[in-house]
N, C-alpha and C. Protein backbone atom coordinates (compact mmCIF):
# COMPACT_ATOMS: atom_id res chain seq x y z
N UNK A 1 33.81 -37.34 -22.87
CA UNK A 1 33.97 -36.85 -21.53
C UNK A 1 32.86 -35.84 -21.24
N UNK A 2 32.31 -35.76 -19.88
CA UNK A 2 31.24 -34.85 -19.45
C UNK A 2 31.80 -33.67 -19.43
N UNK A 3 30.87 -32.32 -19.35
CA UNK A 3 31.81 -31.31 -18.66
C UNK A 3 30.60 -31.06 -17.82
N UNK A 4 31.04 -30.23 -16.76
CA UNK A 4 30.73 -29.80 -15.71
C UNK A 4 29.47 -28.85 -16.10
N UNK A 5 28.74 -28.33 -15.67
CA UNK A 5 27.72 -27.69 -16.22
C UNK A 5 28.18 -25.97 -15.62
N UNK A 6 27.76 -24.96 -16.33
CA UNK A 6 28.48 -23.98 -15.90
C UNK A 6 28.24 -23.30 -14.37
N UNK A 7 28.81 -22.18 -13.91
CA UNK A 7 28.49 -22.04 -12.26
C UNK A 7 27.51 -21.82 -11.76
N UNK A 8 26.89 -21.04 -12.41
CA UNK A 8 25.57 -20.27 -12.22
C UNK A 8 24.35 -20.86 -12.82
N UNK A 9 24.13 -22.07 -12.81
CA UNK A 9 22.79 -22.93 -13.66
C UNK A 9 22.99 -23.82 -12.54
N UNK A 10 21.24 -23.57 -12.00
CA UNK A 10 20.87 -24.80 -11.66
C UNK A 10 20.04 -25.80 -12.66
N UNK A 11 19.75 -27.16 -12.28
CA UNK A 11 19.48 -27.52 -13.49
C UNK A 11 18.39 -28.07 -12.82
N UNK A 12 17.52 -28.35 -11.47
CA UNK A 12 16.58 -28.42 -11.24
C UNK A 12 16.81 -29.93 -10.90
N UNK A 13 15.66 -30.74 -10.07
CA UNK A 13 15.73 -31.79 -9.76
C UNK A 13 15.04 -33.04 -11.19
N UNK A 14 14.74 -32.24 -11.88
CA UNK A 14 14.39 -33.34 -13.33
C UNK A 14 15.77 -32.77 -14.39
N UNK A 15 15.90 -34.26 -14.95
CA UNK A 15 16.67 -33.90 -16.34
C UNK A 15 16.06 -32.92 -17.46
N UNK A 16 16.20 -32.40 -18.00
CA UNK A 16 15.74 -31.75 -19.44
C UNK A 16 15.19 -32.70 -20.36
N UNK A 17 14.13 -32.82 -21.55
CA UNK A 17 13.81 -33.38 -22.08
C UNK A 17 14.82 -33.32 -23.13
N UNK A 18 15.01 -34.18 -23.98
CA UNK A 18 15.68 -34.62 -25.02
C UNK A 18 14.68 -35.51 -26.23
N UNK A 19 14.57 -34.86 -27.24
CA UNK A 19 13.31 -36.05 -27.96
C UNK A 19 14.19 -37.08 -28.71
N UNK A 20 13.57 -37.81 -29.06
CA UNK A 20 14.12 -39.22 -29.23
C UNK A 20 14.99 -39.49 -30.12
N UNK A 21 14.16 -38.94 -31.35
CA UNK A 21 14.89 -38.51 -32.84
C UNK A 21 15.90 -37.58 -32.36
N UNK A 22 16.40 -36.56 -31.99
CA UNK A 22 17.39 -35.68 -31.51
C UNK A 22 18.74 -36.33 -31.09
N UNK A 23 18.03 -37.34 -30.05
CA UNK A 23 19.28 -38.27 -29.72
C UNK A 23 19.61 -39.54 -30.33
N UNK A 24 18.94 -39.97 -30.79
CA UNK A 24 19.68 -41.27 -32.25
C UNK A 24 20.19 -40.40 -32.77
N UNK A 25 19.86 -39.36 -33.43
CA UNK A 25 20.89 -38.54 -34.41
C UNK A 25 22.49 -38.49 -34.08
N UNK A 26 22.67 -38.17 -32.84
CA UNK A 26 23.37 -37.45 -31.82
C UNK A 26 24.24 -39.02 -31.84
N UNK A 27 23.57 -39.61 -31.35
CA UNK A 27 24.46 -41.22 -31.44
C UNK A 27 24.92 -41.87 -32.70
N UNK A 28 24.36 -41.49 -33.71
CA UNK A 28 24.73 -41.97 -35.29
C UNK A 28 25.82 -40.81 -35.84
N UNK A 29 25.69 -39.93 -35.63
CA UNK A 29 26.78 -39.10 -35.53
C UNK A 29 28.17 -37.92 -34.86
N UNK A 30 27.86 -38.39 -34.06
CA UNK A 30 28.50 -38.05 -32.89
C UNK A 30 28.53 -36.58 -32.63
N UNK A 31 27.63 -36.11 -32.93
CA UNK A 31 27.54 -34.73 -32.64
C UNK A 31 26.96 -34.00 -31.13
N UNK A 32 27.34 -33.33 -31.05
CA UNK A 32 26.94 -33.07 -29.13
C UNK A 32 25.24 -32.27 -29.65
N UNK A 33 24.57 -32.74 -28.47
CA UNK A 33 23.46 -32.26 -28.29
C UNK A 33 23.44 -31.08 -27.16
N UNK A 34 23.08 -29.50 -27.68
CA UNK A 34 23.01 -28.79 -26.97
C UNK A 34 22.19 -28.69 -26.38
N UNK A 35 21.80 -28.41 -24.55
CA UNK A 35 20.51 -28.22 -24.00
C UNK A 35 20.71 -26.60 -23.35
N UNK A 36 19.72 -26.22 -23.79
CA UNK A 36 19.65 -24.52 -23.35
C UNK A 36 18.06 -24.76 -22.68
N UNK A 37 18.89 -24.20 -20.65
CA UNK A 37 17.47 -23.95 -19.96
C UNK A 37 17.51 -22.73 -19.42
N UNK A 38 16.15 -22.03 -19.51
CA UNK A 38 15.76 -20.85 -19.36
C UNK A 38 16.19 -20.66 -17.75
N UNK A 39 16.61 -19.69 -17.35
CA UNK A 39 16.69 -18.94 -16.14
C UNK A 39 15.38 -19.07 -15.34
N UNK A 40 15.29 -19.45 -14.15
CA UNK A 40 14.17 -19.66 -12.82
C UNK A 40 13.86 -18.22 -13.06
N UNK A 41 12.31 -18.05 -12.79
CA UNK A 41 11.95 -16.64 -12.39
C UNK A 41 12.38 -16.46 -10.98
N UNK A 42 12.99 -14.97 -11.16
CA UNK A 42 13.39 -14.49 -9.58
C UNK A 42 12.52 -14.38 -8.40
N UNK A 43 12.67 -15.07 -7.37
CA UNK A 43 11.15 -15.12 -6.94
C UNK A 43 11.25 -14.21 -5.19
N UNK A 44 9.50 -13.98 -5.15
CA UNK A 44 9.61 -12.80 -5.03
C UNK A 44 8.26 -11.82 -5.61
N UNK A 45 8.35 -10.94 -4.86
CA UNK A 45 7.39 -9.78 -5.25
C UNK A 45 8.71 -8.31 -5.48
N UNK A 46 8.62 -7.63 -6.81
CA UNK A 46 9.33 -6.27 -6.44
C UNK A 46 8.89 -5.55 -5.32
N UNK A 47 9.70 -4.41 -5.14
CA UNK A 47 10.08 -3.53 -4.31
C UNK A 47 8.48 -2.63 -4.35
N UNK A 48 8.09 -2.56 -5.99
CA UNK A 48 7.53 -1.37 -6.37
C UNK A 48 5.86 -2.11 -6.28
N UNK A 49 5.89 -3.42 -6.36
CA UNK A 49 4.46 -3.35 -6.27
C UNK A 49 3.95 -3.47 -4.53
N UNK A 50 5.00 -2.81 -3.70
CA UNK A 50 4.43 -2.74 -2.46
C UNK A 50 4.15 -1.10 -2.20
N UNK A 51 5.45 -0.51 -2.85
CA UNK A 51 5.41 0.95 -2.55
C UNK A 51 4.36 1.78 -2.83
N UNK A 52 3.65 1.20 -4.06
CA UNK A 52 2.70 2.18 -4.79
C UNK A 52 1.38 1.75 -3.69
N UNK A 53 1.18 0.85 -3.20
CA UNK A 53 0.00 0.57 -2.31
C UNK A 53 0.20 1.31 -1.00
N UNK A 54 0.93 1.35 -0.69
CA UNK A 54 1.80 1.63 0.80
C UNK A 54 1.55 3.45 0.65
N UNK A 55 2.12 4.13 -0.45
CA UNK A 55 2.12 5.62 -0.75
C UNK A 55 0.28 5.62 -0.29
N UNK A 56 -0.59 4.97 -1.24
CA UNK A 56 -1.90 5.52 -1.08
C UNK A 56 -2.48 5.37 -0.20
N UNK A 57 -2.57 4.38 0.78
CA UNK A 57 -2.99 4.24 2.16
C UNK A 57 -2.08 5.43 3.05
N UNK A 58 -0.78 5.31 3.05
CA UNK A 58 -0.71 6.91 3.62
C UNK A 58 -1.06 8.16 3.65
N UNK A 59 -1.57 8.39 2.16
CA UNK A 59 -1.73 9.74 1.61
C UNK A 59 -3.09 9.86 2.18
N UNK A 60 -3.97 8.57 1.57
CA UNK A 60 -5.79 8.64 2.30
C UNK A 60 -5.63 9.10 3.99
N UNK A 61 -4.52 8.27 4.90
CA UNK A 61 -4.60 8.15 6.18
C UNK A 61 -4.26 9.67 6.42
N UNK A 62 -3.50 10.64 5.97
CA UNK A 62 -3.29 11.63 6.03
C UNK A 62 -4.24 12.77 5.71
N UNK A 63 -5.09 12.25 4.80
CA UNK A 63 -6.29 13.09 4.36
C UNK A 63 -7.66 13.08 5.15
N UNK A 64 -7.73 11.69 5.87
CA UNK A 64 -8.64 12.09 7.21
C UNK A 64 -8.12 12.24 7.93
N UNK A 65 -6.96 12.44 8.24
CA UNK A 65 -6.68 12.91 9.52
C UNK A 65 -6.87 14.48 9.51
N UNK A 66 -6.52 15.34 8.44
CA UNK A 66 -6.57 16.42 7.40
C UNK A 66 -8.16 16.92 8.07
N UNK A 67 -8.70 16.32 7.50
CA UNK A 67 -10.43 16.60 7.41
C UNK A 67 -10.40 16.18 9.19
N UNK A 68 -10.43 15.31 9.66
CA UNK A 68 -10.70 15.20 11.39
C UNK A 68 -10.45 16.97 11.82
N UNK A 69 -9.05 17.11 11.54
CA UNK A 69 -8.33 18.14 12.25
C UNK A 69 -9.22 19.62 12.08
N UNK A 70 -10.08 19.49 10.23
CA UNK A 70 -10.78 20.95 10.25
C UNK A 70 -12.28 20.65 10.67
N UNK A 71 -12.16 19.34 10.89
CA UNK A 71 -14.03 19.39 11.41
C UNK A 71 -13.70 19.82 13.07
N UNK A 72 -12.63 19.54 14.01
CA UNK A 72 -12.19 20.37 15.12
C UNK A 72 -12.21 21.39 14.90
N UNK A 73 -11.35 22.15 14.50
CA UNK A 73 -11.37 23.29 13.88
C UNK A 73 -12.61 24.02 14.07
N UNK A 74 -13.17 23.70 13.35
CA UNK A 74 -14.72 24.35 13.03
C UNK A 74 -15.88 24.42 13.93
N UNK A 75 -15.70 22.67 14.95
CA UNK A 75 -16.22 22.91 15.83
C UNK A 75 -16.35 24.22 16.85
N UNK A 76 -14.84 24.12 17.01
CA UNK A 76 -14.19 24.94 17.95
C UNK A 76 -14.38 26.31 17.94
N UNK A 77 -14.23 27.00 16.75
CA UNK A 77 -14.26 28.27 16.02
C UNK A 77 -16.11 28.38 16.04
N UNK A 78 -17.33 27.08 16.11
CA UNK A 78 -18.66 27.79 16.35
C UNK A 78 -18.71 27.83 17.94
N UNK A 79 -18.12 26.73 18.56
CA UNK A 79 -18.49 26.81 19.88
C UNK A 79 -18.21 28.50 20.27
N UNK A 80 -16.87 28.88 20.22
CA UNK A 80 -16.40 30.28 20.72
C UNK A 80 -17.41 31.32 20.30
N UNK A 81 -17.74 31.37 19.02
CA UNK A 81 -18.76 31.98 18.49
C UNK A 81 -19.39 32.04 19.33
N UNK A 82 -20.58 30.85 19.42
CA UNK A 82 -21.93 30.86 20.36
C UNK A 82 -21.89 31.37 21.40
N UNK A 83 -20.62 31.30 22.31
CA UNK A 83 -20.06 31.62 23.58
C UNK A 83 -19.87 33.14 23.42
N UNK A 84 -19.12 33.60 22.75
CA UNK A 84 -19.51 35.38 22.56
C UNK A 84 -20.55 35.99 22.55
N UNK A 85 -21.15 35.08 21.63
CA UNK A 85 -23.11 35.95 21.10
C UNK A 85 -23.94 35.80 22.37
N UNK A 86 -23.55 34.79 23.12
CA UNK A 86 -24.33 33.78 24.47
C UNK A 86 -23.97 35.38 25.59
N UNK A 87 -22.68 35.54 25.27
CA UNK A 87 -22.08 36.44 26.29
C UNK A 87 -22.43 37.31 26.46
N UNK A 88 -22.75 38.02 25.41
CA UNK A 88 -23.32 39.60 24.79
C UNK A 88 -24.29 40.42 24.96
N UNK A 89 -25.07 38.90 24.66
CA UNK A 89 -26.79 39.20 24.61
C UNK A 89 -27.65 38.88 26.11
N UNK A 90 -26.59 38.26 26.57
CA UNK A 90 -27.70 38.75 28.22
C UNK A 90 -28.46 37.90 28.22
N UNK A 91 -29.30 38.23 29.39
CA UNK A 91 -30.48 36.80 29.40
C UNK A 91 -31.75 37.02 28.71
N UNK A 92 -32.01 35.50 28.35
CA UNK A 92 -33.35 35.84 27.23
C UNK A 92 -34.25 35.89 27.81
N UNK A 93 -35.35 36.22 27.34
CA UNK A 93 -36.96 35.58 28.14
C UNK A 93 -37.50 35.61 27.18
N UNK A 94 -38.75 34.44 27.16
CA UNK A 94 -39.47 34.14 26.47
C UNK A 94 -40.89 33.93 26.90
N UNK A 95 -42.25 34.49 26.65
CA UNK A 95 -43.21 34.25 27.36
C UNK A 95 -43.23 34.37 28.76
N UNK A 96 -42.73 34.96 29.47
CA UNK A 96 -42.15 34.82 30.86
C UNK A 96 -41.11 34.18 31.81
N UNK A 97 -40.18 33.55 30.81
CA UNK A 97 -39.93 32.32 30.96
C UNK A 97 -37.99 33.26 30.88
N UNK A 98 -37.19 33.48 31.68
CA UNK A 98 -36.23 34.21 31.68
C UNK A 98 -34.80 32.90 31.62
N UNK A 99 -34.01 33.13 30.40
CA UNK A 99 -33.52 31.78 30.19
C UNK A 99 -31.58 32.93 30.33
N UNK A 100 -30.92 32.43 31.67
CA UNK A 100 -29.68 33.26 31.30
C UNK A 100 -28.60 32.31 30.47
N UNK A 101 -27.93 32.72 29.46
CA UNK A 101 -27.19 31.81 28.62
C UNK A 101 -25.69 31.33 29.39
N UNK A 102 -25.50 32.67 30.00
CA UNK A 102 -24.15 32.60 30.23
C UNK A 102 -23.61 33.54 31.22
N UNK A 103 -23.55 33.38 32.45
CA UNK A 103 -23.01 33.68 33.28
C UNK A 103 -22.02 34.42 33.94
N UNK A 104 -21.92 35.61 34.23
CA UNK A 104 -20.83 36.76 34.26
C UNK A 104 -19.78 36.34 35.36
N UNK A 105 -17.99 35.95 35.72
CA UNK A 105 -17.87 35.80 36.16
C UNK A 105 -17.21 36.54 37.42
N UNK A 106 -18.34 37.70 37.72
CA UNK A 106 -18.08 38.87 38.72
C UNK A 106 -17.70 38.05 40.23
């Protein structure tokens, strides 16, 4: 009599091999032939080989944004500068040539 194959095995759309000698044996003595098939790989990509890619493109995207934010920064902090010293110093002349930087707003 057959038995049922257990719940959780698929057994795939081919039979299992059986070698030849294995099964005359099996028929000359009536002994059951065991077939043991390996488990399907789970298929699929893990969880983790997305996360670790995913972390470093954020961390980079965060680090120029980082650096954008102090090259503003810096801009900003010489412009004001120039604009004080511009303010301060009045108008230049050069060779005759009277250059005003910056404009009083009387």
């Amino acid at each position: 009599m057959r038995q049922p194959p257990p719940p959780d095995v698929t057994l795939g759309g081919i039979a299992p091999h059986i070698p030849s000698d294995t099964y005359r044996r099996a028929q000359a003595t009536g002994q059951p032939v065991v077939i043991i098939q390996a488990a399907p790989a789970p298929a699929g990509r893990p969880a983790r080989a997305y996360l670790i890619p995913t972390i470093v493109v954020i961390t980079g995207a965060l680090g120029i944004a980082g650096l954008v934010v102090v090259a503003l920064a810096l801009l900003d902090y010489a412009l004001h500068t120039a604009a004080t010293i511009a303010a301060a110093t009045g108008p230049l002349s050069v060779g005759g040539i009277t250059l005003k930087l910056a404009s009083s707003k009387k």
